[in-house]
Protein backbone atom coordinates (compact mmCIF):
# COMPACT_ATOMS: atom_id res chain seq x y z
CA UNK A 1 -5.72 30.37 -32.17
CA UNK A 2 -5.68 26.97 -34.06
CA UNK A 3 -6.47 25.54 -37.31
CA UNK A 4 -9.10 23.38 -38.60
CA UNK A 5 -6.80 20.32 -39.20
CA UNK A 6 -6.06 20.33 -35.70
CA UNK A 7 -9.85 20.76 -34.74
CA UNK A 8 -10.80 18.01 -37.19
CA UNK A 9 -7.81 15.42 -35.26
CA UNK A 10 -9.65 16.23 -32.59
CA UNK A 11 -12.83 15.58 -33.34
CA UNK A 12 -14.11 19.12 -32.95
CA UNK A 13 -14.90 22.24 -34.24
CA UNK A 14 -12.40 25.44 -34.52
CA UNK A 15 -14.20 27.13 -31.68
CA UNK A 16 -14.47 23.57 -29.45
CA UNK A 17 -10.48 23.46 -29.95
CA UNK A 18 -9.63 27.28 -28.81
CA UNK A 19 -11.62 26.37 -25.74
CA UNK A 20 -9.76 23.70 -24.57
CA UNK A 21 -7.30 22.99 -22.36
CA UNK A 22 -4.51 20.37 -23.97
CA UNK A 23 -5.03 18.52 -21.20
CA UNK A 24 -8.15 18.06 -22.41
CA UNK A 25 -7.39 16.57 -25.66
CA UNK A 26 -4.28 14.03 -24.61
CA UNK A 27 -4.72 10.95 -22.37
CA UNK A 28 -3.93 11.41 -18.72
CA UNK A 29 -0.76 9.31 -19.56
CA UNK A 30 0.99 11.38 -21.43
CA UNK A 31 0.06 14.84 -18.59
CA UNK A 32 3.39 14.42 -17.30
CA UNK A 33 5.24 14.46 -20.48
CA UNK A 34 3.46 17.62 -21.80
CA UNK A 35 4.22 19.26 -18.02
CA UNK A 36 7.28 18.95 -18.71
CA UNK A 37 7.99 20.00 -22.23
CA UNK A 38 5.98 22.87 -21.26
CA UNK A 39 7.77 23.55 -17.80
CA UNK A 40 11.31 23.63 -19.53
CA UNK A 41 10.73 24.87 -22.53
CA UNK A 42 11.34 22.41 -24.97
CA UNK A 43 11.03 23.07 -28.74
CA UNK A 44 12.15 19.10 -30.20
CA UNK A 45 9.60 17.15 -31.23
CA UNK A 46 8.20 14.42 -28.84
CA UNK A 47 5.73 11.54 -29.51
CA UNK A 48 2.31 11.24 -27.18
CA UNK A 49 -1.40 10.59 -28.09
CA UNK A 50 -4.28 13.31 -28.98
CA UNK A 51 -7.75 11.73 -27.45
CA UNK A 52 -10.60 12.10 -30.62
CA UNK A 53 -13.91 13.15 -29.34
CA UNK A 54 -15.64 9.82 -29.99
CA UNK A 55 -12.78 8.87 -27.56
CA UNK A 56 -10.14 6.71 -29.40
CA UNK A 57 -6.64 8.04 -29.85
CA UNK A 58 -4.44 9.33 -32.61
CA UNK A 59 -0.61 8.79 -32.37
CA UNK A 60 0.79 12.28 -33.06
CA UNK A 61 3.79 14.27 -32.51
CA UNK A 62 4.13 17.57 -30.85
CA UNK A 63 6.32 20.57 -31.34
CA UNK A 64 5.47 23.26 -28.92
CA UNK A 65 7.56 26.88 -28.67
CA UNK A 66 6.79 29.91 -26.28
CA UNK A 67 6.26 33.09 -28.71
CA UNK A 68 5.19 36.32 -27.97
CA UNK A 69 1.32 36.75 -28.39
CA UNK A 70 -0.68 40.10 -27.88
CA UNK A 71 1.16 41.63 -25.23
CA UNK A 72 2.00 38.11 -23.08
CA UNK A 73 4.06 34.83 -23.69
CA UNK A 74 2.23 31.97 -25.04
CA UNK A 75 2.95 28.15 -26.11
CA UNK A 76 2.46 27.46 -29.96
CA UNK A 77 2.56 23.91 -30.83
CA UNK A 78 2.22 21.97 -33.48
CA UNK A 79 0.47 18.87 -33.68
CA UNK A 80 0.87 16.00 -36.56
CA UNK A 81 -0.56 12.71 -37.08
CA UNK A 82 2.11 10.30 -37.71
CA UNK A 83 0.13 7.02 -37.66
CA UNK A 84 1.20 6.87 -41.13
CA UNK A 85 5.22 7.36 -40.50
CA UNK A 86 4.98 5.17 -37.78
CA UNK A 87 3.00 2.24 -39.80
CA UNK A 88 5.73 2.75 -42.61
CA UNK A 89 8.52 1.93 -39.76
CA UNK A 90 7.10 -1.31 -38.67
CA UNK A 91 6.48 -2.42 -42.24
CA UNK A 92 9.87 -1.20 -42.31
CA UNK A 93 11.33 -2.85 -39.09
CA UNK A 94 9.24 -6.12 -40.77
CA UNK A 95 10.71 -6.02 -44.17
CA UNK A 96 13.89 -5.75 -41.82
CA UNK A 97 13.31 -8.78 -40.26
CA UNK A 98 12.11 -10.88 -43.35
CA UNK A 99 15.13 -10.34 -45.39
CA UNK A 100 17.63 -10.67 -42.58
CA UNK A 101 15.06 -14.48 -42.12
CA UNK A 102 15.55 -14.83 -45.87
CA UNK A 103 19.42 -14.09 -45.92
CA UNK A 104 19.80 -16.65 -43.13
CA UNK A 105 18.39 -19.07 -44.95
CA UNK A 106 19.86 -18.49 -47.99
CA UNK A 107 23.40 -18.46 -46.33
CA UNK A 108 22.31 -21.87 -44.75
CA UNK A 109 21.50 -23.51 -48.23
CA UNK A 110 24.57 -21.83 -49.67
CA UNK A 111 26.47 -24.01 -46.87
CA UNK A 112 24.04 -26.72 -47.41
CA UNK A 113 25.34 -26.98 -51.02
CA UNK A 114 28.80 -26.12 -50.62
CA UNK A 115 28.57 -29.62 -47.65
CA UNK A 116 27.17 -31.41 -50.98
CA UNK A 117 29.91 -30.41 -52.71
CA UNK A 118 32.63 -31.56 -51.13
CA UNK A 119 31.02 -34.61 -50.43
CA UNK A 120 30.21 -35.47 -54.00
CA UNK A 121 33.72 -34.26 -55.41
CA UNK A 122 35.39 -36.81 -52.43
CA UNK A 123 32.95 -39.37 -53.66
CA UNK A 124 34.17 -38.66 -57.67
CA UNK A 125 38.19 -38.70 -56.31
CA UNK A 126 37.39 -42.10 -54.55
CA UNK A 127 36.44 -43.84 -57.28
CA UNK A 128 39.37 -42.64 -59.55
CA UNK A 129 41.85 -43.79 -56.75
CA UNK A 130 40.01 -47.35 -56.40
CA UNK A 131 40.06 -47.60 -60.07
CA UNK A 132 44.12 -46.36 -59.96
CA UNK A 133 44.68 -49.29 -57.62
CA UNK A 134 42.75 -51.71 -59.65
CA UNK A 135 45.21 -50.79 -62.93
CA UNK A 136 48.69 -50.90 -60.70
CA UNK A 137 46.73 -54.76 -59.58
CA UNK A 138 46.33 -55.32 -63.28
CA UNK A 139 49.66 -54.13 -64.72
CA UNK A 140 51.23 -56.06 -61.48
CA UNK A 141 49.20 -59.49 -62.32
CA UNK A 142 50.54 -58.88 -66.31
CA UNK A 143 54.07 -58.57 -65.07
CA UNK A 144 53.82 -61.90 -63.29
CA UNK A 145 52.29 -63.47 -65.96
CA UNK A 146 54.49 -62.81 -68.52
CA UNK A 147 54.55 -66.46 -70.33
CA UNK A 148 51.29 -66.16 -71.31
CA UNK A 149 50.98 -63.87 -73.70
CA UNK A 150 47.38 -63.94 -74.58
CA UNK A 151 46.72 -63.31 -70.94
CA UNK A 152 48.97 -60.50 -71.05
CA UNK A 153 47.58 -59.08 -74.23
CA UNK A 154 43.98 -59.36 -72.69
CA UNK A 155 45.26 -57.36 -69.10
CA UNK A 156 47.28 -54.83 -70.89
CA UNK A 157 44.31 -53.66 -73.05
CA UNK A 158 41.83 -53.49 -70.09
CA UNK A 159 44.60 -51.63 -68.21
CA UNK A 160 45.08 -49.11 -71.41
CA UNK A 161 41.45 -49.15 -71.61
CA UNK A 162 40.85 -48.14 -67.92
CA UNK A 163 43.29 -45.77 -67.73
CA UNK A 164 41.87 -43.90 -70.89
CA UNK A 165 38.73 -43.67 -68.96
CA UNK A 166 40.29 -42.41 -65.57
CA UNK A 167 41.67 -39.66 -67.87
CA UNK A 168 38.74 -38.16 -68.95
């Protein structure tokens, strides 16, 4: 027997469906795979196509089993379109791939930055050690010119004045 949601996967009627062979209804591709799930009894779930009437194919997953039927052993399977599951896992598998893209880059401009960083804060030291240098040059020059005392008045506030400002 069968139901009409398989019939209407196939593109046929109740009646058209109980008719057929699988065979019939899956591309000769996949033969061997159904053979075999059928041959050794397999009950999992495996992936193949189911060929529509107007002849394109469905991605679908089949569960078969061997029950008892009337008297004889037959093969009951079940049959499920998973186009739908299986566009969700590339969009997945995508959205995968875009934010492990976007974390790259984001690590890259967090390095990026960091790089800037120590560049600028070298740049900010190198000024405070030139401008060190240029008060021990000052307070050196006052000490040497100690007999003029309006020249050392004039160098000791530009020192005091420099320091302050290396300070802050």
């Amino acid at each position: 027997d069968c139901n009409l949601a398989a019939a209407n996967m196939a593109g046929l009627t109740v009646d058209e469906l109980r008719d057929s062979s699988a065979f019939d209804l899956i591309p000769e591709r996949w033969h061997e795979l159904v053979r075999q799930s059928i041959r050794e009894n397999r009950s999992e779930p495996y992936e193949a196509e189911l060929q529509h009437q107007d002849g394109h194919t469905l991605q679908v997953e089949f569960q078969g089993r061997t029950v008892p039927y009337k008297g004889r052993q037959v093969r009951v399977t079940a049959v499920r379109d998973i186009r739908a599951r299986l566009a969700s896992e590339r969009e997945r598998e995508a959205l995968f791939h875009r934010e492990k893209a976007a974390r790259a880059e984001a690590e890259r401009a967090v390095r990026l930055r960091d790089d800037f960083l120590n560049v600028a804060s070298h740049e900010l030291r190198s000024p405070a050690t030139a401008l060190q240098l240029a008060l021990d040059n000052i307070m050196l020059m006052a000490e040497r010119v100690g007999d003029e005392p309006d020249l050392v008045a004039v160098l000791s506030a530009a020192a005091t004045v420099a320091a302050r400002q290396r300070a802050r």
